[in-house]
Protein backbone atom coordinates (compact mmCIF):
# COMPACT_ATOMS: atom_id res chain seq x y z
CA UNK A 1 96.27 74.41 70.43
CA UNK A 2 98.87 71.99 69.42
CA UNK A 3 97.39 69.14 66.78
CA UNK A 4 99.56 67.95 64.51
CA UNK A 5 102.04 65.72 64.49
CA UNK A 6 106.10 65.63 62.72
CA UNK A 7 108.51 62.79 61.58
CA UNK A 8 112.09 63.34 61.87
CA UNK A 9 114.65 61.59 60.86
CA UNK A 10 118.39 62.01 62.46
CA UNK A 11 122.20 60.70 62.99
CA UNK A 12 122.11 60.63 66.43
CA UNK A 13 120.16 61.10 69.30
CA UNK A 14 122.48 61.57 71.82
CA UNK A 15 122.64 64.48 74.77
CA UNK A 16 126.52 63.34 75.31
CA UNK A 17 127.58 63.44 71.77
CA UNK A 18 130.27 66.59 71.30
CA UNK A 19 128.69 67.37 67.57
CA UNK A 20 125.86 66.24 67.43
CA UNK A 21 124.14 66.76 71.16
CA UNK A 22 122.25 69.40 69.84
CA UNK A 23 119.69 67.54 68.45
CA UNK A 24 118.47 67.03 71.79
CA UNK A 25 117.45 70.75 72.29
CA UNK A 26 116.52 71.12 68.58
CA UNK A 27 113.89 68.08 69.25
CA UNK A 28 112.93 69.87 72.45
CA UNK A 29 111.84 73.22 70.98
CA UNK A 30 110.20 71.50 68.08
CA UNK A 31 107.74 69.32 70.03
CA UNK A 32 106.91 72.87 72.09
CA UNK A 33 104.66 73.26 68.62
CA UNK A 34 103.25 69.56 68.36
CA UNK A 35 101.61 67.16 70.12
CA UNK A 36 103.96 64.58 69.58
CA UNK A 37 107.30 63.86 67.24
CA UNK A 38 108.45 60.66 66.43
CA UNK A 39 112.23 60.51 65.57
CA UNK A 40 113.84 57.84 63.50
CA UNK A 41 117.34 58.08 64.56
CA UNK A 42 120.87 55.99 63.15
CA UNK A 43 122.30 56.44 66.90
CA UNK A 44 120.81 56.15 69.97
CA UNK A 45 122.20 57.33 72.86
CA UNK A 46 121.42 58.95 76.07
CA UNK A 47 117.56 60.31 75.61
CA UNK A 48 116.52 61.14 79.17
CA UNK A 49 116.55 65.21 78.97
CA UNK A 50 113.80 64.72 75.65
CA UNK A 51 110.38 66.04 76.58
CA UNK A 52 107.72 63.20 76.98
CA UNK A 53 105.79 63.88 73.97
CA UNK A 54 108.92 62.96 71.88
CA UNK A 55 109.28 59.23 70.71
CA UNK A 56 112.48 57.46 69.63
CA UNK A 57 112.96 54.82 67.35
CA UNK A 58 116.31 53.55 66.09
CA UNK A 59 117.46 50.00 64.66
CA UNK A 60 117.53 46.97 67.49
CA UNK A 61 121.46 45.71 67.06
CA UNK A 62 125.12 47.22 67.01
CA UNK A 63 126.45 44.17 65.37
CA UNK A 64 124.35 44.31 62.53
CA UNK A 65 125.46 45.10 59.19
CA UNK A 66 124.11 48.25 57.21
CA UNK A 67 121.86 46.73 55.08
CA UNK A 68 120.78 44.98 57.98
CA UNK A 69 120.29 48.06 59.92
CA UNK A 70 118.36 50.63 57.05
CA UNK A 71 115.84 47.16 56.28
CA UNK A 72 115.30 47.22 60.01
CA UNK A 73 114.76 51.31 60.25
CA UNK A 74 112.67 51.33 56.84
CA UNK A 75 110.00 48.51 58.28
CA UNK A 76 110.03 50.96 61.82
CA UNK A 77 109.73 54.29 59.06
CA UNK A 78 106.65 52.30 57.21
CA UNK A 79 104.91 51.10 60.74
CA UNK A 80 105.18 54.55 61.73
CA UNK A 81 103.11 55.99 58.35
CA UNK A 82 100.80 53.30 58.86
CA UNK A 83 99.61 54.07 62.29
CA UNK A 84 99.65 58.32 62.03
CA UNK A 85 99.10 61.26 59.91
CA UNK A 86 102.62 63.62 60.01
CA UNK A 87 102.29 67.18 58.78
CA UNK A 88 106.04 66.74 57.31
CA UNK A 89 109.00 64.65 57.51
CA UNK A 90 112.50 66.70 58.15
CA UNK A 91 115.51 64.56 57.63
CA UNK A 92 118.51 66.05 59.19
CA UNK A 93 121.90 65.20 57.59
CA UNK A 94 120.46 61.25 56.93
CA UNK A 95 120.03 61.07 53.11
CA UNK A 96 120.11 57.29 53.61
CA UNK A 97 116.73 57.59 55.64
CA UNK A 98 115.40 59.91 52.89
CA UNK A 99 116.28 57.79 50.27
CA UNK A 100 114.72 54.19 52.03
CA UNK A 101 111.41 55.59 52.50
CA UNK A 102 111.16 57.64 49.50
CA UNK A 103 108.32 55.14 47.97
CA UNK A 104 106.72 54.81 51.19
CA UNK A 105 106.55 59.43 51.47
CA UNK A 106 105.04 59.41 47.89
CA UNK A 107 102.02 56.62 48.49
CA UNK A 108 101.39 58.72 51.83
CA UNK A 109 101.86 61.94 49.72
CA UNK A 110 103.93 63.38 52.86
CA UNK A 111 106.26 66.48 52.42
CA UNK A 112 110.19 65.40 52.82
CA UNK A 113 112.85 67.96 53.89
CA UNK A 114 115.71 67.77 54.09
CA UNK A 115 117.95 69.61 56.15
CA UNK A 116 122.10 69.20 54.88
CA UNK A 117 124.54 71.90 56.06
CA UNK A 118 128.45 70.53 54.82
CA UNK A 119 130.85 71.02 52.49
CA UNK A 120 129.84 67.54 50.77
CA UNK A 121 131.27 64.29 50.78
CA UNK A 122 134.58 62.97 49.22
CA UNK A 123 133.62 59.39 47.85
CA UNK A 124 131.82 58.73 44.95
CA UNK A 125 129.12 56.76 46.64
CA UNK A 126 128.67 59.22 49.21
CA UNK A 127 127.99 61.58 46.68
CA UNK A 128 125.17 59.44 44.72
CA UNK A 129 123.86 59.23 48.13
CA UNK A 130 123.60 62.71 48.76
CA UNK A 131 122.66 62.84 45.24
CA UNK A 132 119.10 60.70 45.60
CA UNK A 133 118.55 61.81 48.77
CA UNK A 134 118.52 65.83 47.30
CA UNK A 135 116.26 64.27 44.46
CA UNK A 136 114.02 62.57 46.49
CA UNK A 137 113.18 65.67 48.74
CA UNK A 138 110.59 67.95 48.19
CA UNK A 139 112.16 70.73 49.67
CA UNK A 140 115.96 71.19 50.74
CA UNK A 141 117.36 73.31 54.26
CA UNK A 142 120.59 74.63 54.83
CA UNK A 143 122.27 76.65 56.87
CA UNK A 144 124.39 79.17 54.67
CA UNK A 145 124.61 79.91 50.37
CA UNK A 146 127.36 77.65 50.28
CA UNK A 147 126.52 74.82 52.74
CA UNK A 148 124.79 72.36 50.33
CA UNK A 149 127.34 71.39 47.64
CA UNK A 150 125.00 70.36 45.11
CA UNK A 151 122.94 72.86 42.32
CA UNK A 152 118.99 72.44 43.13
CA UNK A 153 116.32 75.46 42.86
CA UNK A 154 114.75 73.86 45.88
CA UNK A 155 117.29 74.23 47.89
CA UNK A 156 116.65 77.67 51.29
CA UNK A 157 119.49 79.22 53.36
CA UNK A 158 117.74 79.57 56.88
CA UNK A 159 120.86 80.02 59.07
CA UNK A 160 122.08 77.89 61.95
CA UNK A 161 119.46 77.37 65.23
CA UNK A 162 121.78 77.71 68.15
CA UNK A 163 120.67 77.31 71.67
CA UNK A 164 121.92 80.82 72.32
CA UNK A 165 120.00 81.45 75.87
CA UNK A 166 122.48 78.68 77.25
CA UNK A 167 125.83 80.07 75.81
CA UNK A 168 125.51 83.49 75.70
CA UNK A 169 127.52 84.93 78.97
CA UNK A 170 127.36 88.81 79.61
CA UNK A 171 131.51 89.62 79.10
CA UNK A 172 132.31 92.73 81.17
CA UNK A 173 136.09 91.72 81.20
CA UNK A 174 138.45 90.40 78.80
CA UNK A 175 141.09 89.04 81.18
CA UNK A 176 141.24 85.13 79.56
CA UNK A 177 143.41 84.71 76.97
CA UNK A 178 143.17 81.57 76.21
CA UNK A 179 142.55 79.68 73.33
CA UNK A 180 139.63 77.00 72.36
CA UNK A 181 139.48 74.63 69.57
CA UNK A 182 135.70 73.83 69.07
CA UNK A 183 135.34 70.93 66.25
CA UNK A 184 135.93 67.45 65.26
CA UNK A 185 139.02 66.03 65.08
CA UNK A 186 139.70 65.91 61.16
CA UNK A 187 142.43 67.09 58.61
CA UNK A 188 139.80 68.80 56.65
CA UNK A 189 139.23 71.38 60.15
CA UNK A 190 143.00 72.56 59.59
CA UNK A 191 143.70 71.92 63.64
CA UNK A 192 147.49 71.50 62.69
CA UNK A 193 147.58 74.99 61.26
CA UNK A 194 145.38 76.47 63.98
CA UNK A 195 148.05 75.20 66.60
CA UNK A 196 150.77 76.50 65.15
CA UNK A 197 149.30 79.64 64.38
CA UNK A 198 148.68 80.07 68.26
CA UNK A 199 152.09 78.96 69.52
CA UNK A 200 154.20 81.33 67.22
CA UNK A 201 151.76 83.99 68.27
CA UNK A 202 152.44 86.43 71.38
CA UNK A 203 150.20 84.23 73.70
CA UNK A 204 151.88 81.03 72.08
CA UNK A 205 153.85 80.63 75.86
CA UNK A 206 152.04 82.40 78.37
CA UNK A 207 148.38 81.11 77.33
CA UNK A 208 147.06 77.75 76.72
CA UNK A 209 144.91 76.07 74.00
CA UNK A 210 142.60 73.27 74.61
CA UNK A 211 140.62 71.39 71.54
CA UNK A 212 137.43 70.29 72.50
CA UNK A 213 136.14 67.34 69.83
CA UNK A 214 136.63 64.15 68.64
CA UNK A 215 137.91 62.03 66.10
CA UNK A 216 134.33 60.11 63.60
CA UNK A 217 136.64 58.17 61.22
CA UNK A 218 139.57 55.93 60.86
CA UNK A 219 141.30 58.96 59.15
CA UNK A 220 140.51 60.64 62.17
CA UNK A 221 141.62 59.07 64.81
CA UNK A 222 144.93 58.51 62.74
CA UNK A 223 145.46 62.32 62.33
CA UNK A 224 144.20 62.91 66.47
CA UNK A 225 147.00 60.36 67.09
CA UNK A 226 149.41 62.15 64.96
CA UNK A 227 148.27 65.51 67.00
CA UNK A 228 148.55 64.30 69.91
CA UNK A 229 152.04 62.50 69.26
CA UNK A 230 153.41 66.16 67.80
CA UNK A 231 152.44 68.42 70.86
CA UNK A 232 153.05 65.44 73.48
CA UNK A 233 155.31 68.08 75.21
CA UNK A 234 153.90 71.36 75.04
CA UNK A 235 152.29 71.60 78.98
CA UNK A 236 149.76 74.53 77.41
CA UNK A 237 147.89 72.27 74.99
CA UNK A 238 145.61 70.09 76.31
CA UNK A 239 143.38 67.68 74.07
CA UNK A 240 139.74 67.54 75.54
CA UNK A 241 138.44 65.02 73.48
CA UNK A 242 134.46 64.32 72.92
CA UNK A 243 132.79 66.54 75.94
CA UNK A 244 128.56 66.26 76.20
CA UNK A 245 127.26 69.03 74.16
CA UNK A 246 125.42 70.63 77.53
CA UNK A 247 129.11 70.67 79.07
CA UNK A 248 130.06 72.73 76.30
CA UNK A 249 129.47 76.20 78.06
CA UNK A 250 132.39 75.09 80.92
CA UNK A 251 135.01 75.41 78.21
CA UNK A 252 133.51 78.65 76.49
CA UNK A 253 133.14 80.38 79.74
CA UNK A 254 136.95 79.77 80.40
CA UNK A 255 138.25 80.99 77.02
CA UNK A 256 139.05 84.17 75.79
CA UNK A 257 139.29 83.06 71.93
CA UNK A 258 138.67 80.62 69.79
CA UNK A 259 139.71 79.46 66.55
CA UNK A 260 138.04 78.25 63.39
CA UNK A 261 140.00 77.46 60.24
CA UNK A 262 137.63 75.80 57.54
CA UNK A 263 136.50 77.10 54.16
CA UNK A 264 133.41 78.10 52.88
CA UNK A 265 130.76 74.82 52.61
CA UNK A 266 131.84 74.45 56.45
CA UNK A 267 129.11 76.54 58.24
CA UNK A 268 130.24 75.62 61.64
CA UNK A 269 127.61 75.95 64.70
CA UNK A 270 130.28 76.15 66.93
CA UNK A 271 131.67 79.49 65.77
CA UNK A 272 128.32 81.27 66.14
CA UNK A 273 127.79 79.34 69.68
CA UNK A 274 131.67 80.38 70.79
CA UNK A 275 130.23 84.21 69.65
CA UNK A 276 127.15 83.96 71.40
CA UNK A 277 129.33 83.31 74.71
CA UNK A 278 131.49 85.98 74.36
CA UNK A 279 134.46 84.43 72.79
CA UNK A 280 136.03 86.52 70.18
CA UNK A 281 136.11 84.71 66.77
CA UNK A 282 139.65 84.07 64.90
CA UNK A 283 138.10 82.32 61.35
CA UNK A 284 138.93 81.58 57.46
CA UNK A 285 134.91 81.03 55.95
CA UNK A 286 133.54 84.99 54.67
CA UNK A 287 130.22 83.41 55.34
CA UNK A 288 130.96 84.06 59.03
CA UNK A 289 131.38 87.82 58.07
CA UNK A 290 128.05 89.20 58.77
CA UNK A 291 128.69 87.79 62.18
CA UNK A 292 131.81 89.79 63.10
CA UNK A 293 132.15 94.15 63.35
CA UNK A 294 133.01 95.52 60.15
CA UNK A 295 135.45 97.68 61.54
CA UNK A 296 137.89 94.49 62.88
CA UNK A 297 136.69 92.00 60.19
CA UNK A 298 140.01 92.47 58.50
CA UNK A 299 141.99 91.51 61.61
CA UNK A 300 139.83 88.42 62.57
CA UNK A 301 139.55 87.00 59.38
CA UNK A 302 142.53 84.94 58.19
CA UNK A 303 143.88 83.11 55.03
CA UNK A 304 144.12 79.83 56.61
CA UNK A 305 147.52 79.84 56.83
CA UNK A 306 149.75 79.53 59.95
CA UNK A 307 151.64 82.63 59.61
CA UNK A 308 148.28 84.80 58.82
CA UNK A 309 146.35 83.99 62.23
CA UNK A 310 149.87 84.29 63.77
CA UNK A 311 149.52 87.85 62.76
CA UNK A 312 146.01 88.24 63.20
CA UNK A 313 146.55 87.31 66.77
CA UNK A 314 149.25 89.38 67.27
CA UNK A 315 146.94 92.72 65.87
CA UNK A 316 144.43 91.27 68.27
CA UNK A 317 146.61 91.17 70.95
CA UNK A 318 146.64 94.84 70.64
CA UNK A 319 143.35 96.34 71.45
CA UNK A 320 141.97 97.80 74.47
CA UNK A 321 139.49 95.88 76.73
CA UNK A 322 136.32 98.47 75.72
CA UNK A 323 137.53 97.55 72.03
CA UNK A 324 137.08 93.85 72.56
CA UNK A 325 134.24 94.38 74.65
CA UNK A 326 132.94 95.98 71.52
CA UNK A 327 133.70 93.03 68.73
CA UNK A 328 131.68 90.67 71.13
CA UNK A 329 128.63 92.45 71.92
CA UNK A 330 128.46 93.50 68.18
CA UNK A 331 128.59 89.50 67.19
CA UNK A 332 126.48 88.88 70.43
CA UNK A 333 123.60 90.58 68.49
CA UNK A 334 124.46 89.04 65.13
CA UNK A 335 124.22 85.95 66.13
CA UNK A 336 120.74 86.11 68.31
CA UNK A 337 119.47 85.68 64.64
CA UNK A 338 120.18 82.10 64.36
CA UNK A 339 118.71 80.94 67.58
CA UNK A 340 116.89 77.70 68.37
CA UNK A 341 113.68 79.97 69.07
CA UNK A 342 112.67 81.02 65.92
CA UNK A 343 113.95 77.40 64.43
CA UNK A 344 110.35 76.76 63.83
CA UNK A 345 109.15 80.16 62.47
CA UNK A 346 112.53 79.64 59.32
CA UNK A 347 111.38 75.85 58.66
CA UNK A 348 107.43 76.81 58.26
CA UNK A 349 108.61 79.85 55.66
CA UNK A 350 110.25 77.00 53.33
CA UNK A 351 107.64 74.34 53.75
């Protein structure tokens, strides 16, 4: 019988969010345990699919500033505390919440983790942020070895929790060739090099490519401009831009490959939910390697340059259908490991 009840703490809450919709059906299969979860959140959005026994808070204004805002969501964070007992706070990516109610966690002796799966941030107030907020946890989550850039002995790999019932699509062909681009729209996600990887490739004229994503920062939108400026006149690549994350599985179903080209410290859900719906895997990080059949891991794996998945693709291009039928089913299995299921069962083994 369900009793207890948990605090978490998020970026966004948000079924229509491309990135970050997940959190939805994480929040979902979490409150299956407890009888109710209160979630402090920095974005509200559309709520409506969340189970009734889940409650969301988030600050009161847009046009407030950021102080503003994290006074506002600390007093909501220490009204919370006041009024219930939590068995544990998780923060998810939000070392800013972390680090605002840090004094209040240690007068109600509550158990913060957090959970922080990126390669780490670039500025150097970012990284004192990331910094405290590591410090001020009592335990740390991530989702591969090299996913949390910073050096703690509290820090457990527990994998990914994909919703891998709702990708995963039985392939028995392998006609679609096309390509999919599943990520945000950022320089540090290589997208350039992906592109032209594909279009000097054998399917670069008779296949398309669609990227699926959208742009967070001002950098970002400037290099999504630049993208789209560049391949204005190419008719077979198409620029999606943010899609719900429940739409997700239209794109997946329609694609025959997809591409990821980041290095290790990006542990990117979307490769292992592109496996999970039979999409064969073209990819740069080695973390992804446990993920992929030994026997073609040399072929799928790439340097990150242009020319490399260029010839990747083209070895690829290759193989018989019961081959490929073979590399997916293989990562099919893999990647059942990291579903949203046994979410739960990972975080209890570090807490």
């Amino acid at each position: 019988m369900k009793k207890e009840k948990i605090l978490i703490f998020n970026i966004s809450t948000d079924s229509n969010n491309t990135s970050l919709g997940f959190a939805i059906n994480w929040l979902n299969q979490l409150s299956e345990y407890y009888t109710e979860i209160d979630v402090v959140t920095l974005n509200e959005g559309a709520t409506h699919i969340l189970n009734d026994n889940i409650n969301v808070y988030s600050h009161d204004s847009v046009n407030k500033n950021k102080i503003t805002k994290f006074i506002s969501l600390r007093k909501i964070i220490k009204n919370l505390l006041k009024n219930n007992e939590y068995r544990f706070c998780l923060s998810h990516m939000t070392t800013s919440l972390t680090i605002v109610s840090s004094s209040i966690f240690r007068f109600q002796n509550l158990q913060s983790i957090l959970w922080y799966t990126h390669k780490g941030p670039t500025t150097f107030i970012k990284k004192i942020v990331l910094y405290l907020g590591a410090l001020f946890s009592d335990r740390i989550i991530t989702a591969s070895e090299n996913s949390f850039p910073l050096k703690f002995k509290k820090v457990t790999s527990i994998g990914h929790a994909i919703n891998y019932e709702d990708f995963y699509r039985s392939r028995v062909n392998t006609e679609s060739k096309d390509f999919l681009i599943l990520s945000r729209i950022s320089k540090s996600k290589n997208i350039e090099e992906s592109i032209e990887g594909f279009l000097n490739s054998v399917y670069g004229e008779s296949q398309s490519i669609t990227i699926v994503g959208g742009p967070l920062t001002k950098q970002d939108v400037d290099y999504e401009s630049y993208l789209k400026n560049k391949y204005s006149e190419y008719r077979n690549i198409s620029f999606a831009g943010s899609v719900p994350h429940p739409s997700l599985s239209t794109y997946i179903d329609k694609t025959g490959f997809h591409i990821n080209n980041t290095p290790k410290g990006f542990y990117d859900k979307s490769v292992l939910e592109t496996l999970s719906g039979g999409i064969i895997n073209f990819y740069m990080n080695s973390e992804y390697d446990k993920n992929i059949h030994p026997e073609y891991l040399n072929i799928l794996k790439f340097d990150g340059t242009k020319d490399a998945l260029t010839k990747s693709i083209n070895l690829i291009s290759e193989l018989e259908k019961d081959f490929l039928i073979e590399i997916i089913q293989f990562s099919q299995e893999k990647v059942k490991e990291e579903s949203l299921k046994t979410l739960h069962d990972r975080i209890l083994k570090v807490i």
